[in-house]
C-alpha atoms as a PDB file:
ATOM      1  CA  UNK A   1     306.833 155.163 259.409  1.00  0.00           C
ATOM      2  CA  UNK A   2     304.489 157.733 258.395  1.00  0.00           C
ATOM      3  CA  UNK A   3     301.613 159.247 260.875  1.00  0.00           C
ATOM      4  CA  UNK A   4     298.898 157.637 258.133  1.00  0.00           C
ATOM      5  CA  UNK A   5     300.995 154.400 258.441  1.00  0.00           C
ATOM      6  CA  UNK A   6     300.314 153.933 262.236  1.00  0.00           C
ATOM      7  CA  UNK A   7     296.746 154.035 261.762  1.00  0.00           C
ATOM      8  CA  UNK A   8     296.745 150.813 259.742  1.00  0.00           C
ATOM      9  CA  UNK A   9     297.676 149.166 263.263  1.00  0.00           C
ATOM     10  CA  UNK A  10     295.326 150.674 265.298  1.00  0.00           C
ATOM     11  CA  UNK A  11     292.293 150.509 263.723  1.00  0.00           C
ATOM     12  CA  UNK A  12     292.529 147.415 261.999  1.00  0.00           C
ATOM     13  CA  UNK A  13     291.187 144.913 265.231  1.00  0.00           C
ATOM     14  CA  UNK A  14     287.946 146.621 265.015  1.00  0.00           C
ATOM     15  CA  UNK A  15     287.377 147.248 261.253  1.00  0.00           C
ATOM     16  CA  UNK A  16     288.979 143.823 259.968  1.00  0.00           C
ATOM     17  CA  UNK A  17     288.410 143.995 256.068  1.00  0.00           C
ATOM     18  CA  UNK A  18     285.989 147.196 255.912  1.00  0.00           C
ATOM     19  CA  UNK A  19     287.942 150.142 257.828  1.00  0.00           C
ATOM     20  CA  UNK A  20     289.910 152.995 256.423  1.00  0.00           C
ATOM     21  CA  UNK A  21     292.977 151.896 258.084  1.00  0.00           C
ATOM     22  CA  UNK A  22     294.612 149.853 255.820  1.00  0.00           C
ATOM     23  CA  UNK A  23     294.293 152.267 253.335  1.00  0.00           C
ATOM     24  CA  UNK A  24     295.639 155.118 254.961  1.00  0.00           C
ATOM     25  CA  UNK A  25     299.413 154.156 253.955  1.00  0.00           C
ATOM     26  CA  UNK A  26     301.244 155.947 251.338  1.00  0.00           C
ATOM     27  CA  UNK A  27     299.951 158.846 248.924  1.00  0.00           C
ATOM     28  CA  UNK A  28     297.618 158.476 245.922  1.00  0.00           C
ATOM     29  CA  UNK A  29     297.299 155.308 244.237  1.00  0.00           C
ATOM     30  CA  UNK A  30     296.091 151.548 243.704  1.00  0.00           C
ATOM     31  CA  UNK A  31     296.128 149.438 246.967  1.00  0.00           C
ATOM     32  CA  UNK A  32     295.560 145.668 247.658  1.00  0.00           C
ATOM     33  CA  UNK A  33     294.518 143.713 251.115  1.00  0.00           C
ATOM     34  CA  UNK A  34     294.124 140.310 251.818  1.00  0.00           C
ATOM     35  CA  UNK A  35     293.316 138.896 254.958  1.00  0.00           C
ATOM     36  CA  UNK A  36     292.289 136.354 257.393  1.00  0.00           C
ATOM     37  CA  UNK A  37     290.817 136.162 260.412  1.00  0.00           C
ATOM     38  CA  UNK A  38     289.455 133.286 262.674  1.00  0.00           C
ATOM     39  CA  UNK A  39     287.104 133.158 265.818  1.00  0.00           C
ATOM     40  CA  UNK A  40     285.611 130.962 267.791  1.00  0.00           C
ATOM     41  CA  UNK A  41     283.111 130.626 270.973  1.00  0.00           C
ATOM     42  CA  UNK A  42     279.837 129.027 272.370  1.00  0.00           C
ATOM     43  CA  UNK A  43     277.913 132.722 272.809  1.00  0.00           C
ATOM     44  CA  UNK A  44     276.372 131.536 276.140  1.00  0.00           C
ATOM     45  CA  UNK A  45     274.921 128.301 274.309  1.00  0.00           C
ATOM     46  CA  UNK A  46     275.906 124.918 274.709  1.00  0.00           C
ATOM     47  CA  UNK A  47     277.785 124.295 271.203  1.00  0.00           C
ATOM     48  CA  UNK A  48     280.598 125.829 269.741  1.00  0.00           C
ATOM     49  CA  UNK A  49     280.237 128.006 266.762  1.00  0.00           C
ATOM     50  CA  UNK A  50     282.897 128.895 264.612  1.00  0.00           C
ATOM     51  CA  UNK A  51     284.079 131.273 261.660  1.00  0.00           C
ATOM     52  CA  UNK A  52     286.426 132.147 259.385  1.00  0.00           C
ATOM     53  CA  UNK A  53     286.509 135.024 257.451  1.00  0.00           C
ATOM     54  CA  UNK A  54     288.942 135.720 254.371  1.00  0.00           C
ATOM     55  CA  UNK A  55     288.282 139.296 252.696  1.00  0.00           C
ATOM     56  CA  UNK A  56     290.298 140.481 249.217  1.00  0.00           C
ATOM     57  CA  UNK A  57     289.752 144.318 249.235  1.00  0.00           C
ATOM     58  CA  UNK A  58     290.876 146.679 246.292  1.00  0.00           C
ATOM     59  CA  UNK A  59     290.914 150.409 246.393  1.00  0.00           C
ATOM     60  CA  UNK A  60     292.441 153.868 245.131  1.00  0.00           C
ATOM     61  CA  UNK A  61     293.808 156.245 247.434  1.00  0.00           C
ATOM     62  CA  UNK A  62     293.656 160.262 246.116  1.00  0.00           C
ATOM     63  CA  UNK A  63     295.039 162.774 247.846  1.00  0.00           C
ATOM     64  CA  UNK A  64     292.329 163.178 250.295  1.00  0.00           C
ATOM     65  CA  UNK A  65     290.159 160.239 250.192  1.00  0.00           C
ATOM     66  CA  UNK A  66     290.076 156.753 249.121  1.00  0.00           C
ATOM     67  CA  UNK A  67     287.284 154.290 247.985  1.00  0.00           C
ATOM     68  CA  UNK A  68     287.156 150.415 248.116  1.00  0.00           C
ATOM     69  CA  UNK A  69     285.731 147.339 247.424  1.00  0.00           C
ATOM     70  CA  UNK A  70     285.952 144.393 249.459  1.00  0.00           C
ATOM     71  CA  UNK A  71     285.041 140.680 248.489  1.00  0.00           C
ATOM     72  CA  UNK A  72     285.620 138.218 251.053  1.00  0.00           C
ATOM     73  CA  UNK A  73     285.073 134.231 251.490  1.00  0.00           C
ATOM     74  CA  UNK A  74     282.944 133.140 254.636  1.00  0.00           C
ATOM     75  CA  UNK A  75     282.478 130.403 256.807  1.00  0.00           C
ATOM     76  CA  UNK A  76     280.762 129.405 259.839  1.00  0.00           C
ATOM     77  CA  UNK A  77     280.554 126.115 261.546  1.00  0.00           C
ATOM     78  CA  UNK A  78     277.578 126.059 264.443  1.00  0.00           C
ATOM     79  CA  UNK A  79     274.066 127.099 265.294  1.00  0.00           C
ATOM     80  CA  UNK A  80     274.076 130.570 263.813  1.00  0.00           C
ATOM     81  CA  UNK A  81     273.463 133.413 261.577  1.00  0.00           C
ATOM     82  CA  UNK A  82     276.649 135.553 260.909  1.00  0.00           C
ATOM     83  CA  UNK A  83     275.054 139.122 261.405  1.00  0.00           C
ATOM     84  CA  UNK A  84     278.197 141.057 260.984  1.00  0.00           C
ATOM     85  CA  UNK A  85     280.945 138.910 259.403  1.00  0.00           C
ATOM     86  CA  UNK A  86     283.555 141.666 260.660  1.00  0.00           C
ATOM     87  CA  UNK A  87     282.212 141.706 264.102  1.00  0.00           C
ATOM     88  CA  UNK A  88     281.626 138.513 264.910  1.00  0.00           C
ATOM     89  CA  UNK A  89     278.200 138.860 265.925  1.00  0.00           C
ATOM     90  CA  UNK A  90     275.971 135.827 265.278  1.00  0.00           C
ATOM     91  CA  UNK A  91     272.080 135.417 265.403  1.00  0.00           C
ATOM     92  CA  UNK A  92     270.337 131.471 266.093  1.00  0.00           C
ATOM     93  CA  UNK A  93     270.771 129.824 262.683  1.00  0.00           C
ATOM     94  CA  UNK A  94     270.491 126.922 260.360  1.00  0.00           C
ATOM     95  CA  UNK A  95     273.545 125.064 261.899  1.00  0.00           C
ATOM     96  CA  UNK A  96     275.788 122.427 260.395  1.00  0.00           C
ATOM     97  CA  UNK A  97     278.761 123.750 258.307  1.00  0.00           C
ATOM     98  CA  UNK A  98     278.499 125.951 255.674  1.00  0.00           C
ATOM     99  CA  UNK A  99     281.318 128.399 253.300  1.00  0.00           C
ATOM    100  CA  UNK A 100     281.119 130.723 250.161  1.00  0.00           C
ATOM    101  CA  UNK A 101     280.834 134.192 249.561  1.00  0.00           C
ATOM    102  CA  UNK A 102     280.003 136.579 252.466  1.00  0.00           C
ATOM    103  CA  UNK A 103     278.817 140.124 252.283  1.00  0.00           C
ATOM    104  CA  UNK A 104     280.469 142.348 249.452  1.00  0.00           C
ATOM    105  CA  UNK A 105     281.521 146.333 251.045  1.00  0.00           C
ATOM    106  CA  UNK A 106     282.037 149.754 249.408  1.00  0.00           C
ATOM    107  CA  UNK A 107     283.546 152.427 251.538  1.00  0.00           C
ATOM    108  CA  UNK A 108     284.322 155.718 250.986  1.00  0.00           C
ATOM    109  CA  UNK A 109     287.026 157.326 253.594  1.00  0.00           C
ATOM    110  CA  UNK A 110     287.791 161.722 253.278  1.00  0.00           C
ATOM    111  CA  UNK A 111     290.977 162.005 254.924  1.00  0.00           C
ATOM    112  CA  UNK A 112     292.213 164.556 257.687  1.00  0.00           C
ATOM    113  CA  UNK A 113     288.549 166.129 258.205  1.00  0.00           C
ATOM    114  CA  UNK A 114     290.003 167.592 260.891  1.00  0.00           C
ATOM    115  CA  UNK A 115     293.449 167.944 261.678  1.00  0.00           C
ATOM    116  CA  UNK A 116     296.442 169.925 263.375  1.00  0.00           C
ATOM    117  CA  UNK A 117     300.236 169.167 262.344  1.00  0.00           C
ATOM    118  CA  UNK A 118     301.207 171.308 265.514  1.00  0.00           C
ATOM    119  CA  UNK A 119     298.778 169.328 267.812  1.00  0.00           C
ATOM    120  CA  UNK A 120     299.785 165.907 265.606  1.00  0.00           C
ATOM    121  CA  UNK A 121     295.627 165.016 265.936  1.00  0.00           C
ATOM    122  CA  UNK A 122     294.095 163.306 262.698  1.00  0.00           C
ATOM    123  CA  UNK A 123     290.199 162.979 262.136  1.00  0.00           C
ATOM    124  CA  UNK A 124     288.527 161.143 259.714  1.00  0.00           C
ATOM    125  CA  UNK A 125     285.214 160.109 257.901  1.00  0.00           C
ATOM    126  CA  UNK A 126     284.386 156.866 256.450  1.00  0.00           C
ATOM    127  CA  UNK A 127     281.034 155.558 255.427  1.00  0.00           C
ATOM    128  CA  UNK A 128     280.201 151.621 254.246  1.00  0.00           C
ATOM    129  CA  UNK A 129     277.319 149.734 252.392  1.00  0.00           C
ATOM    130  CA  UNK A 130     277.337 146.400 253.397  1.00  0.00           C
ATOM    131  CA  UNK A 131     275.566 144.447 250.629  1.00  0.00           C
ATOM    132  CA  UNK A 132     273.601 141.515 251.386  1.00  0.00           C
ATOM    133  CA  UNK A 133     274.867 138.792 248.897  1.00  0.00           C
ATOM    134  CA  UNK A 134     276.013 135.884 251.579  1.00  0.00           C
ATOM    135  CA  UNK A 135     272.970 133.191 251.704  1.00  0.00           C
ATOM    136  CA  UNK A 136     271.056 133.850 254.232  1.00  0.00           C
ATOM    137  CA  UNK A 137     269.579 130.609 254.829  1.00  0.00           C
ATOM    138  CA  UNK A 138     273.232 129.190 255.382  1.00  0.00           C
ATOM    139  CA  UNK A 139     273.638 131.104 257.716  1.00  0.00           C
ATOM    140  CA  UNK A 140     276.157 133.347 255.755  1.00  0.00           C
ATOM    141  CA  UNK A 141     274.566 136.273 256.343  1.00  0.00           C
ATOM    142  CA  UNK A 142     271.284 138.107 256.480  1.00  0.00           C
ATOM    143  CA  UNK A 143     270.677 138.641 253.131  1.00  0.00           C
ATOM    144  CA  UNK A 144     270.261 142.279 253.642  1.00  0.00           C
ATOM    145  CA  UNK A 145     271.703 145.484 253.092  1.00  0.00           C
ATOM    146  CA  UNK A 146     273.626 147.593 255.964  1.00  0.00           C
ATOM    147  CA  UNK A 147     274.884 150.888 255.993  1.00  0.00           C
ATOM    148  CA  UNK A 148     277.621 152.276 258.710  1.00  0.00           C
ATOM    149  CA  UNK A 149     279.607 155.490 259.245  1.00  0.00           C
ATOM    150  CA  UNK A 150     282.334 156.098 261.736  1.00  0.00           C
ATOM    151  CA  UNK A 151     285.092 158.452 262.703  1.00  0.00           C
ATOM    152  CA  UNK A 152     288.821 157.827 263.320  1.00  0.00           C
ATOM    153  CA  UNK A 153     290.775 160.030 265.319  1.00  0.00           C
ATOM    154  CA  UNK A 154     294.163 159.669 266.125  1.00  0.00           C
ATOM    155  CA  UNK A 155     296.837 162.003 268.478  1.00  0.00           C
ATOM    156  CA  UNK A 156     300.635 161.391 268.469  1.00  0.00           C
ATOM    157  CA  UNK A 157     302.853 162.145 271.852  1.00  0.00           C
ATOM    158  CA  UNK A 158     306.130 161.340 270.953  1.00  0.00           C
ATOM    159  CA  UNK A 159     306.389 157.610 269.844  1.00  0.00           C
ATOM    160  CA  UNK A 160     303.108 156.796 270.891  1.00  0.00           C
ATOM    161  CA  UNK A 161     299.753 157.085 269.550  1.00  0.00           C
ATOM    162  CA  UNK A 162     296.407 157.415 271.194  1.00  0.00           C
ATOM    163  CA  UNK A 163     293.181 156.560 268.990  1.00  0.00           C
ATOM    164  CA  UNK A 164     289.216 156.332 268.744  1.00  0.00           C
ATOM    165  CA  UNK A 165     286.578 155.568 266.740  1.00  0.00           C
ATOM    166  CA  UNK A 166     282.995 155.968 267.345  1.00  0.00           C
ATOM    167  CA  UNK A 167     280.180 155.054 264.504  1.00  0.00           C
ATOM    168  CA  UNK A 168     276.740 153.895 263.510  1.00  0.00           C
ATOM    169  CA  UNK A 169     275.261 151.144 261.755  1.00  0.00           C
ATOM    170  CA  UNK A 170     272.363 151.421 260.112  1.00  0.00           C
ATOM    171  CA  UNK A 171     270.848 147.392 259.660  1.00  0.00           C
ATOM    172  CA  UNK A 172     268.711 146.118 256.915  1.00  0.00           C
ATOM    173  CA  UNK A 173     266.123 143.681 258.836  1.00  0.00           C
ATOM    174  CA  UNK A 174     265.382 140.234 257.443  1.00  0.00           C
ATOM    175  CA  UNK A 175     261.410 139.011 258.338  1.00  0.00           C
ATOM    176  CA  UNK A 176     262.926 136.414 260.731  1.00  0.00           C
ATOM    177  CA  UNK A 177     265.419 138.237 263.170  1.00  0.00           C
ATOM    178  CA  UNK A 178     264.311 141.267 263.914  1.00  0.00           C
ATOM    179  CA  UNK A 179     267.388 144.113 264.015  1.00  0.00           C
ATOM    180  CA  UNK A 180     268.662 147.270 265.515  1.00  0.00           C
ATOM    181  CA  UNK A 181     270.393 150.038 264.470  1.00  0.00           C
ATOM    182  CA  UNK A 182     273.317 150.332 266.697  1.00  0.00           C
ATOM    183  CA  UNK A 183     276.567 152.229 267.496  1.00  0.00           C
ATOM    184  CA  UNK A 184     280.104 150.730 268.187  1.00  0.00           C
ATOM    185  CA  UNK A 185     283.224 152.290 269.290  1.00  0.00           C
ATOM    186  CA  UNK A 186     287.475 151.650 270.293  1.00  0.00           C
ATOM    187  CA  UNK A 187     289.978 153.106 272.442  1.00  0.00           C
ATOM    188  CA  UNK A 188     293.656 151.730 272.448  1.00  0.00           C
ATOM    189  CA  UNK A 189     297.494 153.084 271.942  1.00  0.00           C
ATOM    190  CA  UNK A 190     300.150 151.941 269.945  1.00  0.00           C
ATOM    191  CA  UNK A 191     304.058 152.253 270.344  1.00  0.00           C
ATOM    192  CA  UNK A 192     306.945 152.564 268.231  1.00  0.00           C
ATOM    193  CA  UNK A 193     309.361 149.465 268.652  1.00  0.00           C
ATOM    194  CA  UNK A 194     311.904 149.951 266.371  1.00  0.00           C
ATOM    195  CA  UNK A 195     311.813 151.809 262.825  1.00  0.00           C
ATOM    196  CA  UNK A 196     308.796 149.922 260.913  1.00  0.00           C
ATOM    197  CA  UNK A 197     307.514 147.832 263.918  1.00  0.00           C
ATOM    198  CA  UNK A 198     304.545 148.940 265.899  1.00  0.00           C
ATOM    199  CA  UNK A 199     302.495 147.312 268.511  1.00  0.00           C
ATOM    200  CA  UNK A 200     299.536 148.247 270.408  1.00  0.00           C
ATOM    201  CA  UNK A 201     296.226 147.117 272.605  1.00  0.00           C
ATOM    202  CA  UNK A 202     292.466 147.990 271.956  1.00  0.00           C
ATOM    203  CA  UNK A 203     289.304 147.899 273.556  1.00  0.00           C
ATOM    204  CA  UNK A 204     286.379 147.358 271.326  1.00  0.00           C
ATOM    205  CA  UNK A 205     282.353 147.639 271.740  1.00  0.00           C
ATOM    206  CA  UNK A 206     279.620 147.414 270.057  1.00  0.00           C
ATOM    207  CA  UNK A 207     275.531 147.277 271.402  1.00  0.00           C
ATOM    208  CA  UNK A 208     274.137 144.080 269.523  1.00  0.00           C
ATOM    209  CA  UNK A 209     271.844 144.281 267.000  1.00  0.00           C
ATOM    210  CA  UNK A 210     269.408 142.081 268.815  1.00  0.00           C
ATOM    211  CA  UNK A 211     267.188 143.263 271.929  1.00  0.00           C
ATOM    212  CA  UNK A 212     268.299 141.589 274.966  1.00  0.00           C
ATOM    213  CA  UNK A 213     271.803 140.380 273.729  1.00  0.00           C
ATOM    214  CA  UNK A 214     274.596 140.957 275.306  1.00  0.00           C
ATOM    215  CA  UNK A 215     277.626 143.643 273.917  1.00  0.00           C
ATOM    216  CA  UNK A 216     280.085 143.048 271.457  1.00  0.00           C
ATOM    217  CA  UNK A 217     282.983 143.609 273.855  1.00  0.00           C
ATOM    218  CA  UNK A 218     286.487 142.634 272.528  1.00  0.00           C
ATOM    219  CA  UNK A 219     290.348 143.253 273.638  1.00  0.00           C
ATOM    220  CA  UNK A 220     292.904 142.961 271.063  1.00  0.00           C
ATOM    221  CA  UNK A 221     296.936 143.130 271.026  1.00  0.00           C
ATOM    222  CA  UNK A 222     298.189 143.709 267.237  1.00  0.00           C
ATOM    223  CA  UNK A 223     301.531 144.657 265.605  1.00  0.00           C
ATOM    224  CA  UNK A 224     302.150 146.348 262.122  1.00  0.00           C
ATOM    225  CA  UNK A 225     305.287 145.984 260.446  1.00  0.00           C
ATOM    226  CA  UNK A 226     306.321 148.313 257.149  1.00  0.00           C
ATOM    227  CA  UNK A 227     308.223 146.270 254.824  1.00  0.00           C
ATOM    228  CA  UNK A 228     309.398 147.143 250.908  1.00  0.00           C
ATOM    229  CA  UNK A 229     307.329 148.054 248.195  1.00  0.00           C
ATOM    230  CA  UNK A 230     304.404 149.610 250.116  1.00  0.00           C
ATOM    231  CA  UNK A 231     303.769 146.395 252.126  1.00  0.00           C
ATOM    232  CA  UNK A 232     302.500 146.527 255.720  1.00  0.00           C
ATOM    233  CA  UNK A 233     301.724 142.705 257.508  1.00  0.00           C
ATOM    234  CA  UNK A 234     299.632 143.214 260.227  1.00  0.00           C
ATOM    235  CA  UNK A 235     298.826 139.894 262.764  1.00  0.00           C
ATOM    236  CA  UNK A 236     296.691 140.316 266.076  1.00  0.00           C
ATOM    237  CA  UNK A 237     294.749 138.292 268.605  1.00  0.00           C
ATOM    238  CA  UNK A 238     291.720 139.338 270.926  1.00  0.00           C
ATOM    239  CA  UNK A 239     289.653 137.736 273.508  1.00  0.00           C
ATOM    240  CA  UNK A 240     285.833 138.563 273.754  1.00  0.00           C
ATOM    241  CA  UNK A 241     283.915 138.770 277.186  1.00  0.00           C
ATOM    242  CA  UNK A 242     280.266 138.396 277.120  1.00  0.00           C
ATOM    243  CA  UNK A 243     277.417 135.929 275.692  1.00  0.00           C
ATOM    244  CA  UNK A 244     277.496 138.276 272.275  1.00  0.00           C
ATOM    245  CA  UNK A 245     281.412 138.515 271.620  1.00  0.00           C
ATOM    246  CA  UNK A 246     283.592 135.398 270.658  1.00  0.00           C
ATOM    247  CA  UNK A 247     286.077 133.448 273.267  1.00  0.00           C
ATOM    248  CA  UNK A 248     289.066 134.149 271.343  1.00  0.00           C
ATOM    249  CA  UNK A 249     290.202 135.437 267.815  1.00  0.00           C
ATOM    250  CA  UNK A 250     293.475 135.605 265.539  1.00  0.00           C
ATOM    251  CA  UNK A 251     294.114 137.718 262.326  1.00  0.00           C
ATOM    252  CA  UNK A 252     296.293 138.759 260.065  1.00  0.00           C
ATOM    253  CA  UNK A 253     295.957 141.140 257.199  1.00  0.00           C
ATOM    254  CA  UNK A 254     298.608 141.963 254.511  1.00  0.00           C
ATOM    255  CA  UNK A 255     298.366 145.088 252.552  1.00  0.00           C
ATOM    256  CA  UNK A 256     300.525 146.048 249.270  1.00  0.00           C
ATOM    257  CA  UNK A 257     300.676 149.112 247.131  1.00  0.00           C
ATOM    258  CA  UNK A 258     301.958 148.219 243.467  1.00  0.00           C
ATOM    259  CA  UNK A 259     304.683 150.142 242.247  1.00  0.00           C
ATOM    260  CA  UNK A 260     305.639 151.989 245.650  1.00  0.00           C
ATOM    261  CA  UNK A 261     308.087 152.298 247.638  1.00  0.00           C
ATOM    262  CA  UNK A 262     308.793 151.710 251.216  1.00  0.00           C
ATOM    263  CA  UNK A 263     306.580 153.191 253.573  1.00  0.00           C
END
């Protein structure tokens, strides 16, 4: 499995849908995601609120970058207002039950910013736009426009991997919920298990985007596996602690490159 391969793994709990990860695989060329992911949690209230989130992302890969485009399908069952559908960070909302399309992404990733193939260290940039098009007043979304960038660093020792990412979104604020710019960050490792077959735990945070909340603060165990014709299958769980982070999570992403071999 190649060094950009691992990365899918590792980053993939915090950026579900949006990171560079998933398209880190391979060299240049077309690449295609689709995912799911469900949580669940009361977020120190009284009901349960619930969400699924289903994102189809397409993107090209060059040499040194990549750009892509991610449409996904939302949902969210409860008292709330999905502020960050990859997050699962929720504001008070409209309640009931309510699906359709969430927030559409373009990000932009440049590719070993820094790096040493001595020191086996990997750096790299990515920046989103988060465009408001969920309905706000379902409770899909804000209805406004975010921007984010963050940086991905990974070291290799052996069969293992350490990795980070630290970032910054900037938030769009809607007249009713008033939000904050705020930064988020991971830690974790990852192990080689057998020749395709990776598996790893993270630690994930995040300072809510409303004054007074509670942290985003999430733990995830994940596994990667490389399959044929460019396709990596990637399923993980995490538990949240806090009033701001969900009770429990599952997802799983699969990723395919047309027309490529094995990774």
């Amino acid at each position: 499995m190649t060094r950009s391969g691992r990365v899918v793994a590792v980053v993939l709990c915090l950026l579900f849908g949006s990171g560079s990860a998933a398209w880190a695989a391979g060299p240049d060329g077309w690449r295609v995601s689709a995912g799911y992911q469900y949580t669940s949690g009361d977020y120190g209230g009284t009901q349960s609120i619930t969400e699924t989130y289903v994102p189809v992302t397409v993107g090209y890969r060059f040499q040194w970058a990549a750009i892509r485009v991610t449409v996904p399908y939302v949902s969210v069952s409860g008292p709330a207002t999905i502020i960050d559908d990859t997050s699962g960070e929720f504001a008070p909302g409209p309640g009931g039950t309510h699906g359709g399309l969430g927030d559409v992404m373009l990000s932009g990733t440049l590719y070993d910013l820094v790096h040493s193939e001595a020191a086996r260290f990997h750096l790299d940039l990515t920046g989103t736009v988060k465009f408001g098009t969920a309905k706000a007043s379902e409770g899909l979304g804000t209805g406004e426009n975010d921007y984010a960038f963050q940086l991905d660093a990974l070291k290799e020792i052996g069969r293992y991997g350490m990795f980070a990412t630290a970032g910054y979104v900037f938030r769009g604020n809607p007249g009713r919920i008033q939000l904050r710019d705020v930064p988020f960050g991971q830690v974790g490792a990852d192990m080689l298990l057998a020749d395709g077959v990776r598996s790893g735990v993270s630690f994930a945070y995040r300072t809510s985007a409303i004054v007074n909340y509670d942290s985003v603060k999430e733990a995830s165990v994940f596994v990667a596996f490389a399959g044929p014709g460019g396709l990596i299958v990637n399923p993980s769980v995490f538990k949240g602690f806090g009033d701001s982070s969900p009770s429990w999570g599952a997802a799983v992403q699969f990723s395919w490159s047309p027309g490529r071999g094995s990774t």
